[in-house]
Protein backbone atom coordinates (compact mmCIF):
# COMPACT_ATOMS: atom_id res chain seq x y z
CA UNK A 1 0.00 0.00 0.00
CA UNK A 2 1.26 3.51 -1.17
CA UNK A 3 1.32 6.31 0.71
CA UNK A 4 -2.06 7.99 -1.10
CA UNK A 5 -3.98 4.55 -0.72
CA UNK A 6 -2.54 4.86 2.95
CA UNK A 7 -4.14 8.31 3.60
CA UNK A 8 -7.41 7.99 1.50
CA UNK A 9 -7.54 4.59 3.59
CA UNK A 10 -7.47 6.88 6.84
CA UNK A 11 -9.60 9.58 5.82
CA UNK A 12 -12.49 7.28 4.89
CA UNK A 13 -11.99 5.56 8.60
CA UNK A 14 -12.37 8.82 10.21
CA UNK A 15 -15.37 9.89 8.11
CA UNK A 16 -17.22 6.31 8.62
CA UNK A 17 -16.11 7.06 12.53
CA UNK A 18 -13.91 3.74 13.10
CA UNK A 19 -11.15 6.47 14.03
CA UNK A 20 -11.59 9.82 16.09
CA UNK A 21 -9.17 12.51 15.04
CA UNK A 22 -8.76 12.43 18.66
CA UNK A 23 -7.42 9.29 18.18
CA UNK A 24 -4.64 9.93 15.80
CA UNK A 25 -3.71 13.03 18.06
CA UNK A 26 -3.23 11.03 21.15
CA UNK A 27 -1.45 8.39 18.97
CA UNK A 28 0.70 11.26 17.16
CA UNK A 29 0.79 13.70 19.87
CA UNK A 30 -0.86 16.24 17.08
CA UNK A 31 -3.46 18.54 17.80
CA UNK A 32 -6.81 19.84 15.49
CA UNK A 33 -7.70 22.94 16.01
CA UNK A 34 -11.56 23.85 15.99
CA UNK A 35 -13.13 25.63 13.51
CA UNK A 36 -15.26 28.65 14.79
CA UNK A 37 -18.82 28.39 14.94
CA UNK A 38 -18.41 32.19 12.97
CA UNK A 39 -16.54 30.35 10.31
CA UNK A 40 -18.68 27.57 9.96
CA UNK A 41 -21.85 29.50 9.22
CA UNK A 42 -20.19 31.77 7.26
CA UNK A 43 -18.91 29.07 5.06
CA UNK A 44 -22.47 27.56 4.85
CA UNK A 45 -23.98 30.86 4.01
CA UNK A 46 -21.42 31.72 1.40
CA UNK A 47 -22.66 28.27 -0.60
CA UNK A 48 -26.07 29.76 -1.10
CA UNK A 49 -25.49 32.93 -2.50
CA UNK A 50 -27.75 35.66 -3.21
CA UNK A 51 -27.62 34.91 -6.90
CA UNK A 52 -28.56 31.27 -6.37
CA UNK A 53 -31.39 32.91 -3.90
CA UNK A 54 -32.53 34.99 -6.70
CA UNK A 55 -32.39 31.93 -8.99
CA UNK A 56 -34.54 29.86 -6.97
CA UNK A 57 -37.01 32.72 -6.45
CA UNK A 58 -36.98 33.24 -10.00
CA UNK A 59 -37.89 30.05 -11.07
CA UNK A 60 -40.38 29.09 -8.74
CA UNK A 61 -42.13 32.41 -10.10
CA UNK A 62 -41.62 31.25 -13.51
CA UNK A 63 -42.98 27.82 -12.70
CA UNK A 64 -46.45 29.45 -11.36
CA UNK A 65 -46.44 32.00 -14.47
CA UNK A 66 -46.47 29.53 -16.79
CA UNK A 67 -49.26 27.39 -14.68
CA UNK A 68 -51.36 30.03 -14.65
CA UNK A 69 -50.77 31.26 -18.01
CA UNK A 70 -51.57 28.03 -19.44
CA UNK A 71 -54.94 27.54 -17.14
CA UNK A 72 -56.23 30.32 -18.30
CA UNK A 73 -55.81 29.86 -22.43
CA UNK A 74 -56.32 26.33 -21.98
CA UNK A 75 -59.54 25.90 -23.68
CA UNK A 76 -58.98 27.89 -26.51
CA UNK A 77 -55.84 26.79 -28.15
CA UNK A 78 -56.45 23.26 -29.25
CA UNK A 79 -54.41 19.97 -28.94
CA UNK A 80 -51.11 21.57 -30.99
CA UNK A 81 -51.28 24.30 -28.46
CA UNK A 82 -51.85 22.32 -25.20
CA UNK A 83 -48.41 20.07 -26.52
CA UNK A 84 -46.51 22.88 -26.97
CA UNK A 85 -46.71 25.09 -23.75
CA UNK A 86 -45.98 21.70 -21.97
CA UNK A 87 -44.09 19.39 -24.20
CA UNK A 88 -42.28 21.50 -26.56
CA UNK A 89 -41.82 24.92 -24.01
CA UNK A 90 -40.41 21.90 -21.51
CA UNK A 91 -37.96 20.48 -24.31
CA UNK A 92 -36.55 24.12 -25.57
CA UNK A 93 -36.58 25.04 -21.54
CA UNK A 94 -33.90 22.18 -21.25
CA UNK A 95 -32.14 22.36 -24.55
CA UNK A 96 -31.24 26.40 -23.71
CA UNK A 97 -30.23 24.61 -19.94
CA UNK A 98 -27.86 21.93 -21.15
CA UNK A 99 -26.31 24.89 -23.86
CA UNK A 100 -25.65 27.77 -20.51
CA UNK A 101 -24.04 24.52 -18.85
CA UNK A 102 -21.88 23.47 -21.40
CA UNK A 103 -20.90 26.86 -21.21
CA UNK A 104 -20.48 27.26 -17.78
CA UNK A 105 -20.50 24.47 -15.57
CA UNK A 106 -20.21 26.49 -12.47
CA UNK A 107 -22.89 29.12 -13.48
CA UNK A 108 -26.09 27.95 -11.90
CA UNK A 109 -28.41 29.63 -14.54
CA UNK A 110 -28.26 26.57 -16.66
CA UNK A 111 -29.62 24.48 -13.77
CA UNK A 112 -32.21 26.52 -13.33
CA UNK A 113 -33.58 26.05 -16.89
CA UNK A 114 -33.33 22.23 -16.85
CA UNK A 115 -34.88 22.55 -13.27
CA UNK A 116 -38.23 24.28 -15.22
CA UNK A 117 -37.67 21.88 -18.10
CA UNK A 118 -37.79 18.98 -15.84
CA UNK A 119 -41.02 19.97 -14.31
CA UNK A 120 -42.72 20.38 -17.86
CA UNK A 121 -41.96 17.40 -19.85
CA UNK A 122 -43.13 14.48 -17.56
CA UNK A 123 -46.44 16.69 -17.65
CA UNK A 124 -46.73 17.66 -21.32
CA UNK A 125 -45.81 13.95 -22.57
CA UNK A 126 -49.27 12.76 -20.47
CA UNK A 127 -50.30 15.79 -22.33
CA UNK A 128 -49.09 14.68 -25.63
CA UNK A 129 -50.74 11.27 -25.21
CA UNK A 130 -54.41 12.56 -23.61
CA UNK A 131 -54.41 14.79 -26.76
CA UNK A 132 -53.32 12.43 -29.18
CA UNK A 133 -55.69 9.48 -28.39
CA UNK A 134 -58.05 10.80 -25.85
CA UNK A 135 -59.61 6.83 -25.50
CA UNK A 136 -56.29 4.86 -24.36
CA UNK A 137 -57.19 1.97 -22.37
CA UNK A 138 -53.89 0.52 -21.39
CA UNK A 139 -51.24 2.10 -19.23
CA UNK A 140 -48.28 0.66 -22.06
CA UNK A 141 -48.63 4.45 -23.71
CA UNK A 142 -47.65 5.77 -20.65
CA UNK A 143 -44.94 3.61 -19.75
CA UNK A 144 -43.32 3.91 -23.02
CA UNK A 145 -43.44 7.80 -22.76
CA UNK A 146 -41.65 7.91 -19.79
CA UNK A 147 -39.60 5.10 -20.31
CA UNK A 148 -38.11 7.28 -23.26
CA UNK A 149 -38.08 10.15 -20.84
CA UNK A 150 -35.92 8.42 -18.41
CA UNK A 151 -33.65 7.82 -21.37
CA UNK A 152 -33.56 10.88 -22.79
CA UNK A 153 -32.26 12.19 -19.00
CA UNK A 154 -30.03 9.38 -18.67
CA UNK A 155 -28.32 10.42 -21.59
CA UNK A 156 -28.00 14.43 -20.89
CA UNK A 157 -26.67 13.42 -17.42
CA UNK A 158 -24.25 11.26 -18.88
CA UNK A 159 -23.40 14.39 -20.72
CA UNK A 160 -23.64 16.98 -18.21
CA UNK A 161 -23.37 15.40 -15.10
CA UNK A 162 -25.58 17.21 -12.94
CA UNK A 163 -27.47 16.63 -9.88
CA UNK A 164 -30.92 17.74 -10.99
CA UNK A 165 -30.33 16.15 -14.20
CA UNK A 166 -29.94 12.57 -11.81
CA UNK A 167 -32.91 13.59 -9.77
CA UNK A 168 -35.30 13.84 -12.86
CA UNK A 169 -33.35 10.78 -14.01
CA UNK A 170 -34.60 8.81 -10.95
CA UNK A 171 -37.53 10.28 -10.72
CA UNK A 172 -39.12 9.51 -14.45
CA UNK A 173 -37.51 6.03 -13.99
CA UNK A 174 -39.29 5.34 -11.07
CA UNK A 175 -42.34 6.71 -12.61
CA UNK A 176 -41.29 3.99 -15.58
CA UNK A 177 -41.21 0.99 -13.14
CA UNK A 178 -44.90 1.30 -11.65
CA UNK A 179 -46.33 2.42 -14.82
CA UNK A 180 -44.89 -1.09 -16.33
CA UNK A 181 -46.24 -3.03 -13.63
CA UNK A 182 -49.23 -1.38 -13.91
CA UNK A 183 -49.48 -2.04 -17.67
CA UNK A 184 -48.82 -5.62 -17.03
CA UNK A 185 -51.28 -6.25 -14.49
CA UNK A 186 -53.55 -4.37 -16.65
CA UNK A 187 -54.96 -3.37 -13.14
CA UNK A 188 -54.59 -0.29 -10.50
CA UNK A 189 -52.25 -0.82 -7.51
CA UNK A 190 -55.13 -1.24 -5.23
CA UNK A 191 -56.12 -4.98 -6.40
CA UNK A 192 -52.05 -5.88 -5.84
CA UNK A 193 -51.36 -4.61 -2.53
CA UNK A 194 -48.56 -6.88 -1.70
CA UNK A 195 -47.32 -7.14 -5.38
CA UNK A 196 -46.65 -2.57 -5.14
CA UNK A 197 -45.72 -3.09 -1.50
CA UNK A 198 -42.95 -5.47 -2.51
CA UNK A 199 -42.11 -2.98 -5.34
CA UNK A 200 -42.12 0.17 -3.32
CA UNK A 201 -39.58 -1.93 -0.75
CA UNK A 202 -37.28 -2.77 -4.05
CA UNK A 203 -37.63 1.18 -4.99
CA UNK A 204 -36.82 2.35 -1.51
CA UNK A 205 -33.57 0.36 -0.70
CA UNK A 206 -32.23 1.43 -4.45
CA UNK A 207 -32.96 4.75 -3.55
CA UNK A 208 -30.62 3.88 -0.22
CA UNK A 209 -27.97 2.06 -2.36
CA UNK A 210 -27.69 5.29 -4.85
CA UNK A 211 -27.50 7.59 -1.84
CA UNK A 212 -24.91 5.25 0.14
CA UNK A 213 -22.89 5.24 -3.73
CA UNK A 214 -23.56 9.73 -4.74
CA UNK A 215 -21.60 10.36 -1.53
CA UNK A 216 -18.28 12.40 -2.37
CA UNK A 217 -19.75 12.72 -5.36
CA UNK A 218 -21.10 15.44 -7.71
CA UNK A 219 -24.63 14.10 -6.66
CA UNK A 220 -23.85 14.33 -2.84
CA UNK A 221 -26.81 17.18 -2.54
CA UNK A 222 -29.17 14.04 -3.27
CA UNK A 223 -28.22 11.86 -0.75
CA UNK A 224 -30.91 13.60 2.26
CA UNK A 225 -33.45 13.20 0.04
CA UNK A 226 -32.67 9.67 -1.05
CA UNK A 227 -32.58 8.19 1.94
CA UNK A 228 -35.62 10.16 3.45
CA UNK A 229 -37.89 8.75 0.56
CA UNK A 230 -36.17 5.55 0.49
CA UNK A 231 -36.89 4.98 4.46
CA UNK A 232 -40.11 6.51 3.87
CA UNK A 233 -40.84 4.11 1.33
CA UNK A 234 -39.54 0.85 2.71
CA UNK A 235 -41.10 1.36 5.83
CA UNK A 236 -44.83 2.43 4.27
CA UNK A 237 -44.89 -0.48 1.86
CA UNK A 238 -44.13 -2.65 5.12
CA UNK A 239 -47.04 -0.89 7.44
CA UNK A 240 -49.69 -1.33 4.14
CA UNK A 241 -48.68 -4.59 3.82
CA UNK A 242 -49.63 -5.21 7.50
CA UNK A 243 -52.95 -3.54 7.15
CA UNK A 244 -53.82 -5.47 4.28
CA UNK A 245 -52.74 -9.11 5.72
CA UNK A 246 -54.78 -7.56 9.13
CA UNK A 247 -57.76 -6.09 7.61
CA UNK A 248 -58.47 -7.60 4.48
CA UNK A 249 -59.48 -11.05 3.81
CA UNK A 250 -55.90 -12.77 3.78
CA UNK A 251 -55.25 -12.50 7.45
CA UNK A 252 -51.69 -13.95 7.32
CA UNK A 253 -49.30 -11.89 8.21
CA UNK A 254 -45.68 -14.22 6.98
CA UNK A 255 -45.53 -11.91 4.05
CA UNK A 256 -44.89 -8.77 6.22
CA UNK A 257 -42.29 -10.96 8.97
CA UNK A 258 -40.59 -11.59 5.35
CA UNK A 259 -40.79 -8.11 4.59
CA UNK A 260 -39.72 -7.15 7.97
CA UNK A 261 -37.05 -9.69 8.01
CA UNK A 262 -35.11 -9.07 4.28
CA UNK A 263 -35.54 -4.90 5.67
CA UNK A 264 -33.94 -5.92 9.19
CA UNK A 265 -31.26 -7.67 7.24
CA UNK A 266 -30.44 -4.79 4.87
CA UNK A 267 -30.09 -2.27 7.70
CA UNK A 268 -27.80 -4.54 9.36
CA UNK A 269 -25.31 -4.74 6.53
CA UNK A 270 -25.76 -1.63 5.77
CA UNK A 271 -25.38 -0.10 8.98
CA UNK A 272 -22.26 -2.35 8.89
CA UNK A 273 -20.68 -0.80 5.89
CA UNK A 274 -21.76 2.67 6.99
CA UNK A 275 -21.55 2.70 10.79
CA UNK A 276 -24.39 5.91 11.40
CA UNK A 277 -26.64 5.68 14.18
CA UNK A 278 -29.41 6.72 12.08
CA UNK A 279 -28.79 3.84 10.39
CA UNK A 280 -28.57 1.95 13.79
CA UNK A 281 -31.94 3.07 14.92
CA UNK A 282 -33.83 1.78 11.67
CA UNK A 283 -32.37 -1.44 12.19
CA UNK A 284 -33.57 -1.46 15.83
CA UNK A 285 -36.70 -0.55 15.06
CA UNK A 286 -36.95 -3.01 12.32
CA UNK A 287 -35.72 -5.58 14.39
CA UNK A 288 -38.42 -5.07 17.17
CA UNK A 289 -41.68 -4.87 14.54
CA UNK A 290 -40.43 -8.34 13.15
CA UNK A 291 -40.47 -9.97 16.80
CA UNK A 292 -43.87 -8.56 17.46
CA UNK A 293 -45.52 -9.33 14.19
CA UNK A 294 -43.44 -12.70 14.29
CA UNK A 295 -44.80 -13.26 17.67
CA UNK A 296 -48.52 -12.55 16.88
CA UNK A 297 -48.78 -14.62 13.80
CA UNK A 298 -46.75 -17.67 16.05
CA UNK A 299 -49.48 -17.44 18.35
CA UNK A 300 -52.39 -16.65 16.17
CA UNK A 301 -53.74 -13.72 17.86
CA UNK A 302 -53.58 -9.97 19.00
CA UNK A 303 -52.20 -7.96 21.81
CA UNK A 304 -55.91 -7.71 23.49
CA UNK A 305 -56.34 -11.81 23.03
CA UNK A 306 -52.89 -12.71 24.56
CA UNK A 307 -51.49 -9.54 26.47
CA UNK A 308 -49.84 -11.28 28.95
CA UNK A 309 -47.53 -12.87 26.09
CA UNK A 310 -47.01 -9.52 24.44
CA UNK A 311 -46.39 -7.78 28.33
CA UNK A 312 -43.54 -10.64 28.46
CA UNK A 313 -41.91 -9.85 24.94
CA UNK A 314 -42.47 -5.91 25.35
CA UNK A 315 -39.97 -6.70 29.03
CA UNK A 316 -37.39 -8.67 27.21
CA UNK A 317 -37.21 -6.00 24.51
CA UNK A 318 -36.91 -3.23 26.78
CA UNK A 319 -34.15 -5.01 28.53
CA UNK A 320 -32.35 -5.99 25.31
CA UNK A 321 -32.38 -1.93 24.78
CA UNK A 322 -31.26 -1.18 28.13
CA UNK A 323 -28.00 -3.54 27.25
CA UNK A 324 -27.44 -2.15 23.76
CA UNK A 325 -27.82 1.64 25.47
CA UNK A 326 -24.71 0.30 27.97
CA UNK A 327 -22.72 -1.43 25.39
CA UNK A 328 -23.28 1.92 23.09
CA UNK A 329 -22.02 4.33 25.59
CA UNK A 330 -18.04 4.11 24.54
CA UNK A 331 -18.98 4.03 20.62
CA UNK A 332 -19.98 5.60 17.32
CA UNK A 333 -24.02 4.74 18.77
CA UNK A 334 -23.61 6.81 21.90
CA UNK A 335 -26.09 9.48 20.18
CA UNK A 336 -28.94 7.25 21.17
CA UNK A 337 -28.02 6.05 24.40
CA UNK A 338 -30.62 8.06 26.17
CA UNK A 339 -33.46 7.32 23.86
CA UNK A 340 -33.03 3.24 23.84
CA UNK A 341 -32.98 4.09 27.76
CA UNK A 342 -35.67 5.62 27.70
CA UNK A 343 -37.99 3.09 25.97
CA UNK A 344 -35.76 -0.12 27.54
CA UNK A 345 -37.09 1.38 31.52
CA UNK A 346 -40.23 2.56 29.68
CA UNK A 347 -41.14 -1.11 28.18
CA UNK A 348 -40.06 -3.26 31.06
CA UNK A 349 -41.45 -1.46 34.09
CA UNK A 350 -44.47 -0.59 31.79
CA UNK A 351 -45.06 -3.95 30.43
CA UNK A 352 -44.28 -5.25 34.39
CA UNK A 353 -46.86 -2.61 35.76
CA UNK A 354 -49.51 -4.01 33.51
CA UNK A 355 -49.26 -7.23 34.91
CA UNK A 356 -50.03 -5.85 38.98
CA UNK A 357 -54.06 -5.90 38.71
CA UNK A 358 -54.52 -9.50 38.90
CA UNK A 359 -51.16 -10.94 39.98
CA UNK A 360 -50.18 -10.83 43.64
CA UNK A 361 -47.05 -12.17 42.95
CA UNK A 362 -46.30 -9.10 40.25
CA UNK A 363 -47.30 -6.70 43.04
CA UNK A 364 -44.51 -8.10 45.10
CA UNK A 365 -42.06 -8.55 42.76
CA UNK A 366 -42.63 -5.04 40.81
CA UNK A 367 -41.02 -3.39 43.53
CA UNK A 368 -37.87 -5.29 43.20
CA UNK A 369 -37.81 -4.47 39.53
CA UNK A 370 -38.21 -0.85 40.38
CA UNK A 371 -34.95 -0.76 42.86
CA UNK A 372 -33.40 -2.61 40.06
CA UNK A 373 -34.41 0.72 37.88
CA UNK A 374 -32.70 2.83 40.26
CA UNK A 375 -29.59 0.70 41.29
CA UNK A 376 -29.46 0.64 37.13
CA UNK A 377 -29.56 4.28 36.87
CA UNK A 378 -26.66 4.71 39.46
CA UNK A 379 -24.63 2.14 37.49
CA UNK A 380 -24.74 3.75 34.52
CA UNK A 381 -25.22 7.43 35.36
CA UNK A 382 -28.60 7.53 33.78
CA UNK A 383 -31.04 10.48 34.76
CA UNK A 384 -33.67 9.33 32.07
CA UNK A 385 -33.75 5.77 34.27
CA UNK A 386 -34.08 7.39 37.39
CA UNK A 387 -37.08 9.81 36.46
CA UNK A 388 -38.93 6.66 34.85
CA UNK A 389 -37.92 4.73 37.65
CA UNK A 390 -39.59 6.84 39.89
CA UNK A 391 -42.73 7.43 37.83
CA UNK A 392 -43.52 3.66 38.09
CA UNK A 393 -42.95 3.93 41.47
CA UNK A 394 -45.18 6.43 42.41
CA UNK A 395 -47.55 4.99 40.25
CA UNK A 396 -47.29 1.65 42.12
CA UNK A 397 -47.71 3.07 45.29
CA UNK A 398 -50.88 4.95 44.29
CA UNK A 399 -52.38 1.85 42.85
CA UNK A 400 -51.15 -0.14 45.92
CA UNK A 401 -52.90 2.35 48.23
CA UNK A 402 -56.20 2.72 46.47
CA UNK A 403 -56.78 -0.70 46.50
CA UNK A 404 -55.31 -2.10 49.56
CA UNK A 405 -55.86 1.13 52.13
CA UNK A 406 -58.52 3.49 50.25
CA UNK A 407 -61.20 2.17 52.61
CA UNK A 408 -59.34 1.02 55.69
CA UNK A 409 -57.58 3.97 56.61
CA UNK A 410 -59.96 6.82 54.49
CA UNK A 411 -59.12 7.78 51.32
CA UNK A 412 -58.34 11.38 52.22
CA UNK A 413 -55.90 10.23 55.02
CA UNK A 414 -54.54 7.86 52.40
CA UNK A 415 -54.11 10.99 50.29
CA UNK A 416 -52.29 12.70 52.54
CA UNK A 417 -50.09 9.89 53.66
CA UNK A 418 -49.51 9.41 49.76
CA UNK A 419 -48.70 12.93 49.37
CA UNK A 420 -45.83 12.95 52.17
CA UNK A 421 -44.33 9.55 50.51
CA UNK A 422 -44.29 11.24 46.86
CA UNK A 423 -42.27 14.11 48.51
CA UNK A 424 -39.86 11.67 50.29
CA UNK A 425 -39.35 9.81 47.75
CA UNK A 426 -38.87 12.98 45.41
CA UNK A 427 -36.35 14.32 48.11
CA UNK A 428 -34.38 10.93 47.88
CA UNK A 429 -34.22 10.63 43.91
CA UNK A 430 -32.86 14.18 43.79
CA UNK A 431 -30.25 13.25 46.22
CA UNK A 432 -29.24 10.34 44.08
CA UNK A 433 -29.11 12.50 41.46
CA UNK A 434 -26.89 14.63 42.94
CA UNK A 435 -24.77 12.26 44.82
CA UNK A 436 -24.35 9.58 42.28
CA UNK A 437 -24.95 10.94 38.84
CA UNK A 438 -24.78 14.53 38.96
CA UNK A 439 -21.12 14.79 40.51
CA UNK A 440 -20.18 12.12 38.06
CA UNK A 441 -19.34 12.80 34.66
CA UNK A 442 -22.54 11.11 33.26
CA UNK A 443 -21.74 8.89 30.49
CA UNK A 444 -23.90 9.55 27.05
């Protein structure tokens, strides 16, 4: 390994986060000196310029002008006229774009042209084909048109190279893959739910790949917005899947614990290759919806048929989440730290809670599981475990003393007593906040 394959090897640790760069200056005795805040936003602010401000403004006014315009001589200019203020303006719009590029790269006025362009020609080609043969029947027409339309961007951007170019790239592709399924089905995606839900899942994770390959590249601005719709639509396909298997006449749910399973799976390698804690989240989250749905179709029924089976899974979970929150704390993950403690104390004593109202032996071991919250919480320096700790506590004591002592003693006395207890045990958690977690440096 040369030297350059040595440092492009070490910057791409550092930006995947396997290496600190306060690693390498404790290694190297070197030190990194901050960039100010000042700097920063000055840097970010000198990216979007006024002139790009002005371009955006100008097109969006543009866009609406030529809505407008075209609303209100709609009905008077005939089919020729409809296809050329959509079609054809759309096609000249990008052929004067892709000439001010190839003039001037950097200049952003060409952008904003095949930006306008973009939005016109999906439009004016359903345009084109309404006016040309008003009684199509089949969606093949449609997929055609934009299947060419995909092309035709595929080939400018191989040209120009140019994120909005990409986007419309993607974007009339995508509109190309339904529009095929759709044409052979010969039927709307509402009589193939799991056929588009499938589909939408196969969109979504492309969308992730592309983002996951456009970074450090000239398509980097397109990354956000890939993996927000690709997220989006993985996890929307998975949630109408469920609703159909739930609420429509199929009532097994296996084809969403697949789902949930290959989208689990993906996450994981991904978040392998990638190391983000967004990414580490989704895969959590993932991971939990497959146990539950797994779990419901395993026992053939829902969380109001067999709660006790779901309270038991819902205490395990929140334990497993308490234990990936400790293991976390050192590591790239330690961003969400405090939120998988909060729902790990929030599902275990919850779930546990549940089970008090007809179990004895749950109202005398819930208390033990509380202490366990709080000896947890001093452990691992954890205020969000101590508040919830105490929560359950109270409310264990209120339910304890309503049924047990409401009568007996008089439920304002009871009250009162109750009252006193809440304080005391107020004044002792803010004590061990002080003395055990405060006056520590609390860990992430």
């Amino acid at each position: 390994m040369n030297k350059d394959e040595l440092l492009a090897e070490l910057v791409n640790k550092i930006n995947t986060g396997e290496i600190s760069k306060s690693e390498i200056a404790n290694r190297f005795g070197l030190a990194f000196s901050a960039r100010p805040e000042s700097v920063e936003k000055l840097k970010k602010f000198s990216s979007f310029s006024l002139t790009k401000l002005l371009y955006v403004l100008g097109a969006i006014i543009a866009v609406v002008g030529m809505v407008l315009f075209a609303y209100r001589i709609w009905d008077y200019i005939g089919s020729f006229g409809r296809i050329a203020i959509t079609l054809g303006l759309g096609l000249l719009l990008t052929a004067i774009g892709s000439f001010l590029y190839k003039r001037n790269p950097q200049e952003a006025i060409g952008t904003v042209f095949h930006f306008i362009g973009g939005l016109l020609i999906p439009g004016g080609a359903v345009v084109a084909l309404n006016e040309l043969n008003p009684d199509v029947s089949t969606f093949w027409p449609f997929a055609f048109a934009f299947g060419v339309i995909f092309l035709f961007y595929l080939f400018i951007n191989y040209i120009h190279k140019n994120a909005i170019l990409t986007f419309f790239t993607i974007a009339n592709g995508t509109a190309f893959v339904y529009l095929a399924v759709m044409a052979i089905t010969g039927d709307m995606p509402g009589n193939y739910t799991n056929l588009y839900a499938y589909l939408t899942m196969l969109i979504g994770a492309c969308y992730i790949l592309l983002a996951y390959s456009f970074r450090g590249t000239w398509n980097g601005k397109l990354v956000p917005a890939l993996n927000f719709f690709g997220f989006v639509g993985v996890q929307c396909a998975v949630f109408a899947q469920y609703l159909n298997s739930s609420g429509g006449g199929n009532n097994s749910v296996w084809p969403v614990i697949f789902s949930l399973g290959l989208i689990f799976i993906f996450y994981l390698f991904l978040n392998y290759r990638l190391k983000h804690p967004g990414l580490t989240f989704i895969t959590i989250v993932n991971g939990t919806a497959f146990l539950y749905v797994l779990v419901q179709e395993l026992i053939g029924g829902s969380y109001y048929a067999n709660g006790e089976i779901y309270a038991y899974l819902t205490m395990v979970i929140g334990m497993v989440y308490l234990l990936l929150s400790y293991s976390f704390r050192d590591g790239w993950n330690n961003k969400l730290v405090d939120i998988l403690n909060f729902f790990g104390i929030t599902g275990l004593l919850g779930a546990a809670f549940s089970q008090i109202y007809d179990s004895l032996l749950w109202q005398l071991f819930f208390p033990i599981l509380v202490i366990g919250g709080f000896v947890f919480s001093i452990y691992i320096k954890s205020r969000v475990v101590l508040i919830i700790s105490t929560l359950f506590l109270l409310a264990y004591i209120a339910y304890i003393t309503s049924e047990y002592f409401a009568d007996s003693v008089g439920w304002p006395i009871s009250l009162v007593i109750l009252g006193f207890i809440f304080i005391g045990l107020g004044y002792v958690s803010i004590n061990i906040n002080k003395k055990y977690i405060s006056n520590e440096a609390i860990r992430p």
